[in-house]
Each structure stands twice: as structure tokens, then as C-alpha cells.
C-alpha atoms as a PDB file:
ATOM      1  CA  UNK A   1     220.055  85.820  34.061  1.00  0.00           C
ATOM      2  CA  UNK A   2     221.334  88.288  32.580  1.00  0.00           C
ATOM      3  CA  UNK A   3     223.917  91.792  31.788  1.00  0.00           C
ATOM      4  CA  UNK A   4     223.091  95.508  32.713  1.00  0.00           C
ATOM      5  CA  UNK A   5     219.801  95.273  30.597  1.00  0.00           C
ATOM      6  CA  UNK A   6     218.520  92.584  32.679  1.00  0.00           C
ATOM      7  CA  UNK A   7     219.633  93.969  35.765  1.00  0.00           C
ATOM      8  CA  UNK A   8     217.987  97.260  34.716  1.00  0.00           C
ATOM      9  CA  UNK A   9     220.651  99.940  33.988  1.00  0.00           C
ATOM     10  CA  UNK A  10     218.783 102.797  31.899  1.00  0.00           C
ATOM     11  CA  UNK A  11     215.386 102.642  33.984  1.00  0.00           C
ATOM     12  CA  UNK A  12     214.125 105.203  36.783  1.00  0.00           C
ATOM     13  CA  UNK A  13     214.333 101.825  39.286  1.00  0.00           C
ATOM     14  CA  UNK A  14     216.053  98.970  38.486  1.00  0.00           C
ATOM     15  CA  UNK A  15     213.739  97.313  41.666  1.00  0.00           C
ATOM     16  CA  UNK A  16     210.738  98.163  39.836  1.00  0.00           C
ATOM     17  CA  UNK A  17     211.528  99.512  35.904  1.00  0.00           C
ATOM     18  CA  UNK A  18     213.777  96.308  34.957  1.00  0.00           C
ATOM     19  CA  UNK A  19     212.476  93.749  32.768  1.00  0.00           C
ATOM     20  CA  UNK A  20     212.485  91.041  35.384  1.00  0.00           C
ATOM     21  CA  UNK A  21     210.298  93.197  37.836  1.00  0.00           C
ATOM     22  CA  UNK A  22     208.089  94.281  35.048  1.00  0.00           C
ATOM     23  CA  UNK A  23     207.952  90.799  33.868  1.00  0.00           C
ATOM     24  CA  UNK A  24     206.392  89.658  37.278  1.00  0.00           C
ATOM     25  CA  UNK A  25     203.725  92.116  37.224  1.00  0.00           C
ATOM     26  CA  UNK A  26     203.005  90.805  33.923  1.00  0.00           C
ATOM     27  CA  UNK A  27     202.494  86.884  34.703  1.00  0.00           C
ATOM     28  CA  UNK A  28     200.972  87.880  38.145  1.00  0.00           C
ATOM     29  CA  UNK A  29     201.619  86.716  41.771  1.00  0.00           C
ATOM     30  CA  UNK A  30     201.482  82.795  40.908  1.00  0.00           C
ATOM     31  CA  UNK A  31     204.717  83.037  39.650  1.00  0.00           C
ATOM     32  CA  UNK A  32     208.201  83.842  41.528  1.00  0.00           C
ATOM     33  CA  UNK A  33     210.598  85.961  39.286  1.00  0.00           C
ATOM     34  CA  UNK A  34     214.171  86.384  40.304  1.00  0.00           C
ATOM     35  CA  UNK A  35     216.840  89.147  38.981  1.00  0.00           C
ATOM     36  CA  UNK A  36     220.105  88.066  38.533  1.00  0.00           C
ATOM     37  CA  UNK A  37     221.236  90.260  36.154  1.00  0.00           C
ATOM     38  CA  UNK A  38     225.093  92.364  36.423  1.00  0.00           C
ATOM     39  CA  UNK A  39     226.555  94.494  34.676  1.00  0.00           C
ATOM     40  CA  UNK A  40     228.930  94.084  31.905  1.00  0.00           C
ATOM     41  CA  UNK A  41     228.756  90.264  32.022  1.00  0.00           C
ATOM     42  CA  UNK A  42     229.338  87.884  29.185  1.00  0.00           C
ATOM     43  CA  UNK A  43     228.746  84.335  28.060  1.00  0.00           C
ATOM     44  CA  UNK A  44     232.244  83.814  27.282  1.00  0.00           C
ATOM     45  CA  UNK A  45     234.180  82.731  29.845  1.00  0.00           C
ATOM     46  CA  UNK A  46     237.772  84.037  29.202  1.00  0.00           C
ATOM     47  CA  UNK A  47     235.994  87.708  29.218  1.00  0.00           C
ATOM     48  CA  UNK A  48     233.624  88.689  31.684  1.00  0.00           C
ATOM     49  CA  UNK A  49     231.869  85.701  32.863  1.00  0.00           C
ATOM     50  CA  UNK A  50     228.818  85.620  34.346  1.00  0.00           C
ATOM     51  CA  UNK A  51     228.799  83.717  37.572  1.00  0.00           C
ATOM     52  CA  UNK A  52     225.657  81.558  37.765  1.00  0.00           C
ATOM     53  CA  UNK A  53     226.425  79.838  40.462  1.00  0.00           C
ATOM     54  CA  UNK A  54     223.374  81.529  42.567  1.00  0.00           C
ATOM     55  CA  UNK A  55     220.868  80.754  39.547  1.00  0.00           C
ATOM     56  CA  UNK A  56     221.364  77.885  39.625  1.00  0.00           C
ATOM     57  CA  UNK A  57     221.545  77.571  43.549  1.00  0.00           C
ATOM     58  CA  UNK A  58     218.057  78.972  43.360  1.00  0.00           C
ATOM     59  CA  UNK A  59     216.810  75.602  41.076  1.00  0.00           C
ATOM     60  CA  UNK A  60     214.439  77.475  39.060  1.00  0.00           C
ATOM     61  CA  UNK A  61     211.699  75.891  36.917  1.00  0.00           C
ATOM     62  CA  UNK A  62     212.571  78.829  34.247  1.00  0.00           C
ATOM     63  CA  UNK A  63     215.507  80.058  33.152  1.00  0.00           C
ATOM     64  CA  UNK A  64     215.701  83.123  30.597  1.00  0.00           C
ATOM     65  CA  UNK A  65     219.401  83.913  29.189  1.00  0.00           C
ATOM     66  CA  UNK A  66     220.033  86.619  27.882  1.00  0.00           C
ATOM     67  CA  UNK A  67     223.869  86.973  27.587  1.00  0.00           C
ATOM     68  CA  UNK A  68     225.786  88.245  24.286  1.00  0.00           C
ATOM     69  CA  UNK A  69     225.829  91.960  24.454  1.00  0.00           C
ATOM     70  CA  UNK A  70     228.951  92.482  26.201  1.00  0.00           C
ATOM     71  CA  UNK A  71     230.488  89.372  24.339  1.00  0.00           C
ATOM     72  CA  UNK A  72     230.255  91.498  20.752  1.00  0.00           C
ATOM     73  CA  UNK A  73     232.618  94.221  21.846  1.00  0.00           C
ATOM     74  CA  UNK A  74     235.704  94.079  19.847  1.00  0.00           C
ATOM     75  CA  UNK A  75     237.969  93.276  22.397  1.00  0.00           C
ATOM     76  CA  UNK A  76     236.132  90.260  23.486  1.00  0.00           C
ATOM     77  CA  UNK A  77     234.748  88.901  20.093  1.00  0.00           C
ATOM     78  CA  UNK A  78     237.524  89.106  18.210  1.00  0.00           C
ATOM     79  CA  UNK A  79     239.616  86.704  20.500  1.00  0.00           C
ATOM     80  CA  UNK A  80     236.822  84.570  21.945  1.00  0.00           C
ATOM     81  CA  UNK A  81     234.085  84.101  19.207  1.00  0.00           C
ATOM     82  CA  UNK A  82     234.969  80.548  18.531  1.00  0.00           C
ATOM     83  CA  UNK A  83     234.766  79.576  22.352  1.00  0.00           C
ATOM     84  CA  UNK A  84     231.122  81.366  22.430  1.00  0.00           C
ATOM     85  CA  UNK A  85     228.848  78.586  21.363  1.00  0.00           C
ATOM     86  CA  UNK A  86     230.500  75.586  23.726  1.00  0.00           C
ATOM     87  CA  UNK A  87     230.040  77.848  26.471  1.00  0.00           C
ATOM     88  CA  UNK A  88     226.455  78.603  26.113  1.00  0.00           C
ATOM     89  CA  UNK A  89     225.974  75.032  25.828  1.00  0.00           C
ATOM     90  CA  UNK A  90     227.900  74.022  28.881  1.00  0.00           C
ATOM     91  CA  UNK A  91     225.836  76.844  30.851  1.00  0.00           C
ATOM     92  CA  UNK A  92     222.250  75.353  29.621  1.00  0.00           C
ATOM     93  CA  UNK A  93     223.512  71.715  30.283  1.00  0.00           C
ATOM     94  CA  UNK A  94     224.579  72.881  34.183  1.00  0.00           C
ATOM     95  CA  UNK A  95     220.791  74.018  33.978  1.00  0.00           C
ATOM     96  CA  UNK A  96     219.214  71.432  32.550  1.00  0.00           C
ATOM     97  CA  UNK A  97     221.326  68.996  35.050  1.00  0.00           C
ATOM     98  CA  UNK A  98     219.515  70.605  38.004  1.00  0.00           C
ATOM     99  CA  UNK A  99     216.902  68.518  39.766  1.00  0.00           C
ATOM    100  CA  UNK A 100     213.857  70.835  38.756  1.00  0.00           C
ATOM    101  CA  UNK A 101     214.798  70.160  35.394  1.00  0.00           C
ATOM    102  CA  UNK A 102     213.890  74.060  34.572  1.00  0.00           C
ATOM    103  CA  UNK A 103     212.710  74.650  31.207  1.00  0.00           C
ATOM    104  CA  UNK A 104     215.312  77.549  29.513  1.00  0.00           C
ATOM    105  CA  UNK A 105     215.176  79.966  26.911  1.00  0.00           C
ATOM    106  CA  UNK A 106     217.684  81.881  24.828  1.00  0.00           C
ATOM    107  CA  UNK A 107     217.254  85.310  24.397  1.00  0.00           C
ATOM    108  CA  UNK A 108     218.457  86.811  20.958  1.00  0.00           C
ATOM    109  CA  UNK A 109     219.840  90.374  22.671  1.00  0.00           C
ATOM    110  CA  UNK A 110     218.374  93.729  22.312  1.00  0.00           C
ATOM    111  CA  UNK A 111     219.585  95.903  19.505  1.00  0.00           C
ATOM    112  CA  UNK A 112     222.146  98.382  19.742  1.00  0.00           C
ATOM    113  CA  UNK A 113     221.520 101.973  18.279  1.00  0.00           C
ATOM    114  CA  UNK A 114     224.075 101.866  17.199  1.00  0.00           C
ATOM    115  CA  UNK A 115     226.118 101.289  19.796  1.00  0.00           C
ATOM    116  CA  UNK A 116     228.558 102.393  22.578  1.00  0.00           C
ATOM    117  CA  UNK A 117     231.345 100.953  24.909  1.00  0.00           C
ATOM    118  CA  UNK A 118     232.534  99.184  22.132  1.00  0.00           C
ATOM    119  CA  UNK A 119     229.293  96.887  21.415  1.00  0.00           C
ATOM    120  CA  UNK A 120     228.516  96.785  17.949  1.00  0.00           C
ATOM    121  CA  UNK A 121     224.984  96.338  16.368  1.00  0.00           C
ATOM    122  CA  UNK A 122     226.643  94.691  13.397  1.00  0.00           C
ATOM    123  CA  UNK A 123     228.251  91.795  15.322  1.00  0.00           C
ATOM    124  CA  UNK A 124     225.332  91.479  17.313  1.00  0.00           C
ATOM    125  CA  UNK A 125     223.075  91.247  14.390  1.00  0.00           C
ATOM    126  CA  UNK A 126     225.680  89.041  12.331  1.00  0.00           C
ATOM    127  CA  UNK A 127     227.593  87.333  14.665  1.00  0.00           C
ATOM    128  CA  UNK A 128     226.170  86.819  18.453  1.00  0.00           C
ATOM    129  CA  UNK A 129     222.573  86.327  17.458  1.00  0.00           C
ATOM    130  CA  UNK A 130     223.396  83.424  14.538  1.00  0.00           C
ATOM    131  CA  UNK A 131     225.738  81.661  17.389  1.00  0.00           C
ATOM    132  CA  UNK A 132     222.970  81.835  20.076  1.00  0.00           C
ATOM    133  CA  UNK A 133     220.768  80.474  17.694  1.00  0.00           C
ATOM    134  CA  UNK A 134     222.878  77.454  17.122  1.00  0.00           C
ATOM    135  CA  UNK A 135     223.736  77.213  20.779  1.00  0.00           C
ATOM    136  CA  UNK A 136     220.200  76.821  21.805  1.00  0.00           C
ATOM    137  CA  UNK A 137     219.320  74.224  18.741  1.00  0.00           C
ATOM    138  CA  UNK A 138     222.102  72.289  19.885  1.00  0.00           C
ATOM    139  CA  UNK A 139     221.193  72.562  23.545  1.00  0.00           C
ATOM    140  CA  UNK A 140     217.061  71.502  22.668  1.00  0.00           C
ATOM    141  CA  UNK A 141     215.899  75.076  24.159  1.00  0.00           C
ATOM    142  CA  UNK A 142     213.547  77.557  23.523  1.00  0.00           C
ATOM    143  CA  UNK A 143     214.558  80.952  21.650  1.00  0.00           C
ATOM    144  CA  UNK A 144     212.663  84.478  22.263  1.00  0.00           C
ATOM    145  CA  UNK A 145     213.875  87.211  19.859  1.00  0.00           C
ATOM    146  CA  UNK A 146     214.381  90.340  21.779  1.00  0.00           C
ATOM    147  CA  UNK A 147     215.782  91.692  18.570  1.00  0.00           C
ATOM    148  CA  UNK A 148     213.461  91.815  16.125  1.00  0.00           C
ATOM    149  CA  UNK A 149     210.674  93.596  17.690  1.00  0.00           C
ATOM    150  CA  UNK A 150     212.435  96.610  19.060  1.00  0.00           C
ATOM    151  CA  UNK A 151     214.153  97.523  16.310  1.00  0.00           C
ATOM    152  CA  UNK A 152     211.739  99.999  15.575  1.00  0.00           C
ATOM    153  CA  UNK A 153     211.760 101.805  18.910  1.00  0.00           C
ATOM    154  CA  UNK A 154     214.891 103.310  19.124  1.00  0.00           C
ATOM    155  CA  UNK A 155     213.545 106.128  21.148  1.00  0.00           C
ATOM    156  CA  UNK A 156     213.398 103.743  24.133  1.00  0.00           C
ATOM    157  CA  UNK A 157     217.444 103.022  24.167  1.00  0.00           C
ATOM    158  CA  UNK A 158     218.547 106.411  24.907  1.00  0.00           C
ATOM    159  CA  UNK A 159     222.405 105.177  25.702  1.00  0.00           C
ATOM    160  CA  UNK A 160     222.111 103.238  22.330  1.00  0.00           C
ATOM    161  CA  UNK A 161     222.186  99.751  24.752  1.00  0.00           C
ATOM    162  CA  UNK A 162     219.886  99.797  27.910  1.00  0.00           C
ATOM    163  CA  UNK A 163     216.439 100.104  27.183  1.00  0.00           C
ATOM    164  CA  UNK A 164     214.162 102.865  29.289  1.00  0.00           C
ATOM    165  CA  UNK A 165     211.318 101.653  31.679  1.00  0.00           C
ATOM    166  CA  UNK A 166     209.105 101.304  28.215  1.00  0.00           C
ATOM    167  CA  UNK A 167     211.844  98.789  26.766  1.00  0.00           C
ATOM    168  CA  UNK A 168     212.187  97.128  29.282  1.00  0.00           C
ATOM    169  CA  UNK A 169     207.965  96.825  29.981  1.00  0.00           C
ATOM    170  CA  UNK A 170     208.282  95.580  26.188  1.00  0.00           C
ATOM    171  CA  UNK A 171     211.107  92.881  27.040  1.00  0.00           C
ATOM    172  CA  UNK A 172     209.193  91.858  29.982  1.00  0.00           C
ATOM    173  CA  UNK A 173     206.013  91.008  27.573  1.00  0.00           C
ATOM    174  CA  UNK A 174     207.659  89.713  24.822  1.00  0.00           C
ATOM    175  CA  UNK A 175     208.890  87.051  27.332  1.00  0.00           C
ATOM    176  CA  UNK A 176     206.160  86.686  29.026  1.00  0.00           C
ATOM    177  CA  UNK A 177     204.460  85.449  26.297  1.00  0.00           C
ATOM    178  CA  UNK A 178     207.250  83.185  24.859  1.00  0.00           C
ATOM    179  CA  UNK A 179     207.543  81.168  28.384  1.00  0.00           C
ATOM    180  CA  UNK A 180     203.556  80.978  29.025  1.00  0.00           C
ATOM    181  CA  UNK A 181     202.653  79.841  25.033  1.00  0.00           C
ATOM    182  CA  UNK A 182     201.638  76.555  24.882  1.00  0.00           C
END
């Protein structure tokens, strides 16, 4: 689940280029990944919520979040950071209430370059990623830093926010490996 990245704004094909479609080529035809990423959603919900309401009608074993790009634009930060954390937890809790019991991870977002359409790589960095941190220690999930390892490929977020077919390939791998680690 997921914003534009995961839905796949910035690659040739979103069907085939986004990280969700790249990350079922990458743990192979035993596994069903689903897409529900949109645009411009957020964690919080007095912004842009994200309605999860079919993730969770699809009672996945898995469930990657990555939410808190759109939640560090000015607008929405500024009034709502202090409603950010209780809402992630609520969402993984409607999750982990499900009767496949899924197993969920936290994604720490993708870095902005430095920016556009008011998100901010400095709340991000400073702000969103320490609260989603907390969010998923309080919540008993798993974290995969989407961060950290692309902050040296700039090149592959030409709009400063969505990464290109090779971000998204990386994204795909980086958790792929976080969700098949033993």
C-alpha cells in the first residue's frame, strides 16, 4: 500500500515499471503481489487518507506500507504531525486484526531531491522517518529503509520524488529481501 511511488508515477508503465510489479518478478510466481498504491495519499487521516479498505478486503499474508511522503508537505505536517503516529498504529492494528494475521512492514520513504509539490527532504529525513520508526516499534512490525540506500542515486528521481523504472527495480529488491530474510 502505498502513494504515487508505489503506484508507479515516474516509470515508462506503472503495470510493469512500478515497484510492486517489479517486486513480483523478483520473488517469482509462488508469490501473489498486489498494487494498491494512489496518488497523493497520506497516513494522516485529516489530510489525504489513504483508503485501505480494499487491502485489507484482500487479507493479505504481507503487508508493505509505505505512506509519509505526502504527509511531510507543509500544509499537512505542520497541522497534523502530532496525529501521525496514532494513525499508523491504528492502520497496522486493523491489519494485524485480520484473520490471516499478515505479517507488515514499515517502509522509511524514498528520499526527496530535494523536493517538489511542497514535500520536503528535511521533514522527511527529520520528522516522518523518526515517527514511522516509533510507529512501527510500538506496533511490533518490521521496518525496511527505503531511504538510506538511494540516497546516492539521485539520477533515478528525475521529478525529485518518483523514482524511474531503475528506482523503482531497486525498491522492489530492497523489499524483497527485507520480507523473505529469515
Amino acid at each position: 500500500m502505498g502513494d504515487s511511488i508505489t503506484e508507479g508515477v515516474g516509470t515508462q508503465n506503472p503495470k510493469q515499471d512500478s515497484y510492486p510489479a517489479k517486486l513480483q518478478e523478483v520473488l517469482g510466481a509462488g508469490w501473489n503481489v498486489q498494487n494498491f498504491g494512489v496518488g497523493g495519499r497520506t497516513m494522516l487521516r485529516k489530510a489525504d487518507p489513504f483508503d485501505h479498505r480494499p487491502a485489507l478486503a484482500s487479507n493479505p499474508d504481507i503487508v508493505i506500507i509505505a505512506l509519509g511522503t505526502n504527509d511531510s508537505k507543509t500544509a499537512i505536517w505542520s497541522g497534523h504531525k502530532n496525529e501521525f503516529i496514532g494513525d499508523y498504529v491504528a492502520m497496522i492494528k486493523e491489519f494485524q486484526a485480520l484473520p490471516s494475521h499478515p505479517k507488515a512492514y514499515a517502509c522509511l520513504p524514498p528520499p526527496a531531491f530535494p523536493g517538489n509539490w511542497g514535500i520536503t527532504e528535511d521533514v522527511i529525513r527529520d520528522e516522518v522517518i523518526p515517527a514511522i520508526k516509533q510507529a512501527a516499534q510500538m506496533a511490533g512490525i518490521g521496518l525496511i529503509d527505503l531511504h538510506t540506500p538511494l540516497l546516492e542515486n539521485k539520477l533515478w528521481f528525475p521529478d525529485t520524488i518518483h523514482p524511474n523504472g531503475e528506482g523503482a527495480k531497486r525498491i522492489a529488491e530492497l523489499v524483497g529481501a527485507a520480507i523473505q530474510a529469515k
